[in-house]
N, C-alpha and C. Protein backbone atom coordinates (compact mmCIF):
# COMPACT_ATOMS: atom_id res chain seq x y z
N UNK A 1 231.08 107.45 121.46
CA UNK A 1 231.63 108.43 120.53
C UNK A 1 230.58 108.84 119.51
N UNK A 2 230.51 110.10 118.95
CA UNK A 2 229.73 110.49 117.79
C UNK A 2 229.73 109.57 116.88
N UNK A 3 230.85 108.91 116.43
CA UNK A 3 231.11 108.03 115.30
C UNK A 3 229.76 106.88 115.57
N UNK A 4 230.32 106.41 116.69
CA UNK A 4 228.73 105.05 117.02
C UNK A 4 227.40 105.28 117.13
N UNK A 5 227.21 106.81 117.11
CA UNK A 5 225.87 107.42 117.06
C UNK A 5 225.19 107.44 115.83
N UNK A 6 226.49 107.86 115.01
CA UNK A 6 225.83 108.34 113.74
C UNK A 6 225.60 106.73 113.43
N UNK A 7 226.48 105.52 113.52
CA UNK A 7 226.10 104.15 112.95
C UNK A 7 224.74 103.61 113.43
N UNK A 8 224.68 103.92 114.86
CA UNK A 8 223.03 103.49 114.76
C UNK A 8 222.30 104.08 114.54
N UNK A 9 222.38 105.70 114.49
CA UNK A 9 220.91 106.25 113.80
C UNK A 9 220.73 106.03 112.38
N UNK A 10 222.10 105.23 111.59
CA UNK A 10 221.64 105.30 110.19
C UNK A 10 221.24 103.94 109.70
N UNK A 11 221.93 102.96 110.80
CA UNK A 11 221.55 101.22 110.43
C UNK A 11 219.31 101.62 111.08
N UNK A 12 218.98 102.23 112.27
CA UNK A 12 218.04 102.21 112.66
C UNK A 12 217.26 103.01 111.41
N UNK A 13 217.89 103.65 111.44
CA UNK A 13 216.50 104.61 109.80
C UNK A 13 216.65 104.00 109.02
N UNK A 14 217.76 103.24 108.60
CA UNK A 14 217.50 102.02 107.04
C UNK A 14 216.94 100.90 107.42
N UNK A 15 216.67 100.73 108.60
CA UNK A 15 216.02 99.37 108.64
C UNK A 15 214.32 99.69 108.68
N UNK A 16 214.42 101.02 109.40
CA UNK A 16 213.08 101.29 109.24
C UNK A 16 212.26 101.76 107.78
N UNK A 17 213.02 102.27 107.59
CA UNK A 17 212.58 102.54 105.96
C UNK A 17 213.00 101.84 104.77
N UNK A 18 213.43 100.54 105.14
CA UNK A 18 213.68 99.58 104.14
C UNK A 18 212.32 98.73 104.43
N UNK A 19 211.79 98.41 105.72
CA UNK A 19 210.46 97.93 106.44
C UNK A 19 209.82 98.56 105.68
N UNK A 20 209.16 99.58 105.37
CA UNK A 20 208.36 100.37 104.94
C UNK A 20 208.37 100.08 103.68
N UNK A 21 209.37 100.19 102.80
CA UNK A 21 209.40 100.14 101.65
C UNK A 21 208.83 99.19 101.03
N UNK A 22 209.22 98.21 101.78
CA UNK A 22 208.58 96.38 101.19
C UNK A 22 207.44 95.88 101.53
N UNK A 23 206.84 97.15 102.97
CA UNK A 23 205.27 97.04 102.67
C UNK A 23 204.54 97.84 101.41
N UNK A 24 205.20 98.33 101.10
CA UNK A 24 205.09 99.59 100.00
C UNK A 24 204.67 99.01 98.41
N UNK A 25 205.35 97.13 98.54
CA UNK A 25 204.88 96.82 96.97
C UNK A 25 206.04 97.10 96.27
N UNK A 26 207.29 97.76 97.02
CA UNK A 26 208.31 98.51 95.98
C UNK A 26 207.47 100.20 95.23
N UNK A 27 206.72 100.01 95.30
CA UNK A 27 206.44 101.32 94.78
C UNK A 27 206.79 102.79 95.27
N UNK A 28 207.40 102.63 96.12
CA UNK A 28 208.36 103.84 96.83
C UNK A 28 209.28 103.71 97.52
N UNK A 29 210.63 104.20 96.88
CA UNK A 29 211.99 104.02 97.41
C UNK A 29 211.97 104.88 98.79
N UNK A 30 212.62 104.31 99.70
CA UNK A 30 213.28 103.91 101.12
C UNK A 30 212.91 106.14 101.64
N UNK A 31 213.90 106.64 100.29
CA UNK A 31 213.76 107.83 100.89
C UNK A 31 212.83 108.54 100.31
N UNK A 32 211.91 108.32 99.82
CA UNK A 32 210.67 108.84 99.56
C UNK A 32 209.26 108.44 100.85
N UNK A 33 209.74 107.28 101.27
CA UNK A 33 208.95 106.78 102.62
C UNK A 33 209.07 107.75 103.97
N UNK A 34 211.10 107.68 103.82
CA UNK A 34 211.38 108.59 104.86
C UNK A 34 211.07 110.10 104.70
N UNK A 35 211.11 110.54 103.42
CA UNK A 35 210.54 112.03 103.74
C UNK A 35 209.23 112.50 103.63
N UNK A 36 208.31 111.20 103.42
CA UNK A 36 207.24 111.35 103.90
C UNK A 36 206.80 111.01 105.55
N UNK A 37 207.39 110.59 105.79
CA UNK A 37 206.77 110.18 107.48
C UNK A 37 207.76 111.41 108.41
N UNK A 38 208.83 111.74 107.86
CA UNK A 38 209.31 112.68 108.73
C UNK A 38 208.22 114.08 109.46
N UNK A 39 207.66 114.48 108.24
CA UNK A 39 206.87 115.64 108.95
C UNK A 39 205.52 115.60 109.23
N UNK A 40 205.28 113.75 109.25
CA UNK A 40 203.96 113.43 109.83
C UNK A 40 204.64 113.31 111.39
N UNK A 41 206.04 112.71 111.59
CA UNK A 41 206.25 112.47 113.14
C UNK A 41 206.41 113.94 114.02
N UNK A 42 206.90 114.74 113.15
CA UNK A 42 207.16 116.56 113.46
C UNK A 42 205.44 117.10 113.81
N UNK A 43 204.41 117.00 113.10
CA UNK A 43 203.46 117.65 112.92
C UNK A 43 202.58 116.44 114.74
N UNK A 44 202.84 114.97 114.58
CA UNK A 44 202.33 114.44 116.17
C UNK A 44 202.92 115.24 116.90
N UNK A 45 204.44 115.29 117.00
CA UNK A 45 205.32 115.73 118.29
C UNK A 45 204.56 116.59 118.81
N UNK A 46 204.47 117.83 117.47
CA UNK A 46 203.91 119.22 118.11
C UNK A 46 202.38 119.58 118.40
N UNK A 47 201.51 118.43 117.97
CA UNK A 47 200.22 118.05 118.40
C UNK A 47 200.18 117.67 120.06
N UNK A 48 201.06 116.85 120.38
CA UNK A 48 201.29 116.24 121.53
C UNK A 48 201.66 117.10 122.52
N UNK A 49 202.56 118.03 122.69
CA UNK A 49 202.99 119.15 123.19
C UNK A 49 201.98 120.46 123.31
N UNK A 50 201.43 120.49 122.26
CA UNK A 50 200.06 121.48 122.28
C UNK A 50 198.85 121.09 122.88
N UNK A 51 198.56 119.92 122.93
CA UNK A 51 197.60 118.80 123.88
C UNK A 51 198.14 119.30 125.43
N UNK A 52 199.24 118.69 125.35
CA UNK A 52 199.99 118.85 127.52
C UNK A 52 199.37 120.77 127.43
N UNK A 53 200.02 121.32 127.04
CA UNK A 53 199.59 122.65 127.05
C UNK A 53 198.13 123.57 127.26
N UNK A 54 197.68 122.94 126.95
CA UNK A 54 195.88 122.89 126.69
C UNK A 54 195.24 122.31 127.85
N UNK A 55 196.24 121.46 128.50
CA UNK A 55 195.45 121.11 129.82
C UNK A 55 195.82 121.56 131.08
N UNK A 56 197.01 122.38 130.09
CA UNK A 56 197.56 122.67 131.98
C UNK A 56 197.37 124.20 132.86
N UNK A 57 196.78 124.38 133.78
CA UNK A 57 195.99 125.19 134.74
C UNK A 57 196.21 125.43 135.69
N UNK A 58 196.80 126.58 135.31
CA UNK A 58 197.78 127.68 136.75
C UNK A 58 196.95 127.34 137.79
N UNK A 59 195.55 127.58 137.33
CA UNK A 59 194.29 127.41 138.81
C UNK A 59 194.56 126.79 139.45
N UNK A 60 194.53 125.84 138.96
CA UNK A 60 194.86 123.91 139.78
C UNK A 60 195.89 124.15 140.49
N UNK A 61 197.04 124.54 140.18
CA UNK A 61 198.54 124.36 140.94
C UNK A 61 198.16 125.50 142.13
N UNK A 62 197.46 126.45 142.10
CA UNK A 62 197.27 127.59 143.19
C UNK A 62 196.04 126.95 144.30
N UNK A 63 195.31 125.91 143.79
CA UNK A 63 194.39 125.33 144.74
C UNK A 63 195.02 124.17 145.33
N UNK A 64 195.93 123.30 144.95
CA UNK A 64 196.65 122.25 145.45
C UNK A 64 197.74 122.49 146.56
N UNK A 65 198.36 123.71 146.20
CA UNK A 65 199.42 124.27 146.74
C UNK A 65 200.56 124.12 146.57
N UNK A 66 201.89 124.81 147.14
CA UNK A 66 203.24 124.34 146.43
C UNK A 66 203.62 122.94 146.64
N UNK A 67 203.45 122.34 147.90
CA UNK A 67 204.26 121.61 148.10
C UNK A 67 203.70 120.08 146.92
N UNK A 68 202.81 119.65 146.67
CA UNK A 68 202.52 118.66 145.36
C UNK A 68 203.47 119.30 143.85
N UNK A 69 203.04 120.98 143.74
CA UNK A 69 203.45 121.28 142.53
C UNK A 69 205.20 121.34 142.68
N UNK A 70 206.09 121.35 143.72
CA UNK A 70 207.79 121.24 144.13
C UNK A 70 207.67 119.42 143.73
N UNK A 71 206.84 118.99 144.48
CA UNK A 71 207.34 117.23 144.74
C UNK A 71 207.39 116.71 142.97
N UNK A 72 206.16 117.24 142.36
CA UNK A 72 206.16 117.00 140.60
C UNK A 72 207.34 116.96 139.75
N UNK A 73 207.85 118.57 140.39
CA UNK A 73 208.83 119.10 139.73
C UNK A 73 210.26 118.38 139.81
N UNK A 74 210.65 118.11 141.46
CA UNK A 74 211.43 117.29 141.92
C UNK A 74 211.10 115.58 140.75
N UNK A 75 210.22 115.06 140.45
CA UNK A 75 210.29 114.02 139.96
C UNK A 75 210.42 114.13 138.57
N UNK A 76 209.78 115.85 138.19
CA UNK A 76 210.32 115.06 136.73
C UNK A 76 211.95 115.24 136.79
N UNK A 77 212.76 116.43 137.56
CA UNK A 77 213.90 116.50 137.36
C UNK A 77 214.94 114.80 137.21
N UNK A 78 214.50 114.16 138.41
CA UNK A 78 214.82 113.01 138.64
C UNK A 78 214.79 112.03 137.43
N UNK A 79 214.03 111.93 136.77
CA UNK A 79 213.30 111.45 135.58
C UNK A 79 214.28 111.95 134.90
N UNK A 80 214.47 113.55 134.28
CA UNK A 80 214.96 113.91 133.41
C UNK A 80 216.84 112.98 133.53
N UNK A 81 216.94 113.92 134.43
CA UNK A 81 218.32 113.16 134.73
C UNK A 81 218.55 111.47 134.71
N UNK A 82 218.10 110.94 135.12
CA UNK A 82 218.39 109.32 135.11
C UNK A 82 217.29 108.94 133.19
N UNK A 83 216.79 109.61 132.99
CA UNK A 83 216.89 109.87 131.14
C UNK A 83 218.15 110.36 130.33
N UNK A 84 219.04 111.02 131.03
CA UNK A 84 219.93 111.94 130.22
C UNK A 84 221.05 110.95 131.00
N UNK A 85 221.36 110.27 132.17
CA UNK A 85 222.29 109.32 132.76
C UNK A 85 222.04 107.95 131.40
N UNK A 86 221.06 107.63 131.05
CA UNK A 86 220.83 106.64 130.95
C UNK A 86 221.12 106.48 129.38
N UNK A 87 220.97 107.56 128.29
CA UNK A 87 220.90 107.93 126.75
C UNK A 87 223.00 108.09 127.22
N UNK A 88 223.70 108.62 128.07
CA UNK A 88 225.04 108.82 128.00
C UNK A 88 225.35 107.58 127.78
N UNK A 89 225.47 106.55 129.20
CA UNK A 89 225.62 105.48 129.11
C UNK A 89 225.74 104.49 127.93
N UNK A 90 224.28 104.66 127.06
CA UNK A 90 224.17 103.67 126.07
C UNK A 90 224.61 104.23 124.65
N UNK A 91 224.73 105.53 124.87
CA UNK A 91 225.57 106.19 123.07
C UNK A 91 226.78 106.84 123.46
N UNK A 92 227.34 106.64 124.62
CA UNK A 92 228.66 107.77 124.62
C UNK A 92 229.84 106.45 123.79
């Protein structure tokens, strides 16, 4: 249920940013930690995503041919799905 979602994403962010805090010396409360690391994890994500992007080369997939670039595709689907089977399972 939503209800058990919202309980662990908020016991998991207070534990993480209560961690933080007490490496911190006390010198910065819980949500001053968290809204500092939030748009350092936003600014990796989209580093990380712009990296995959930067390497990837239509060329390559037209010299390999379809059938490697279908079998890829087929696995990440597989992937995706038994990712999205697997996140239901453990938060529905």
């Amino acid at each position: 249920s939503r209800t058990a979602t919202n309980r662990w994403s908020k016991v998991f962010s207070s534990r993480c940013t209560s961690g933080l805090s007490r490496r911190s010396l006390g010198l910065l409360a819980p949500e001053q930690v968290k809204d500092a690391i939030v748009p350092l994890r936003n600014w990796f994500l989209t580093a990380a995503f712009v990296c995959i992007g930067l390497e990837l080369s239509f060329a390559e997939f037209a010299e390999v041919g379809w059938r490697p670039v279908a079998v890829y595709f087929l696995a990440t689907a597989a992937n995706t799905a038994l990712a999205l089977g697997a996140a239901w399972a453990l938060f529905r």
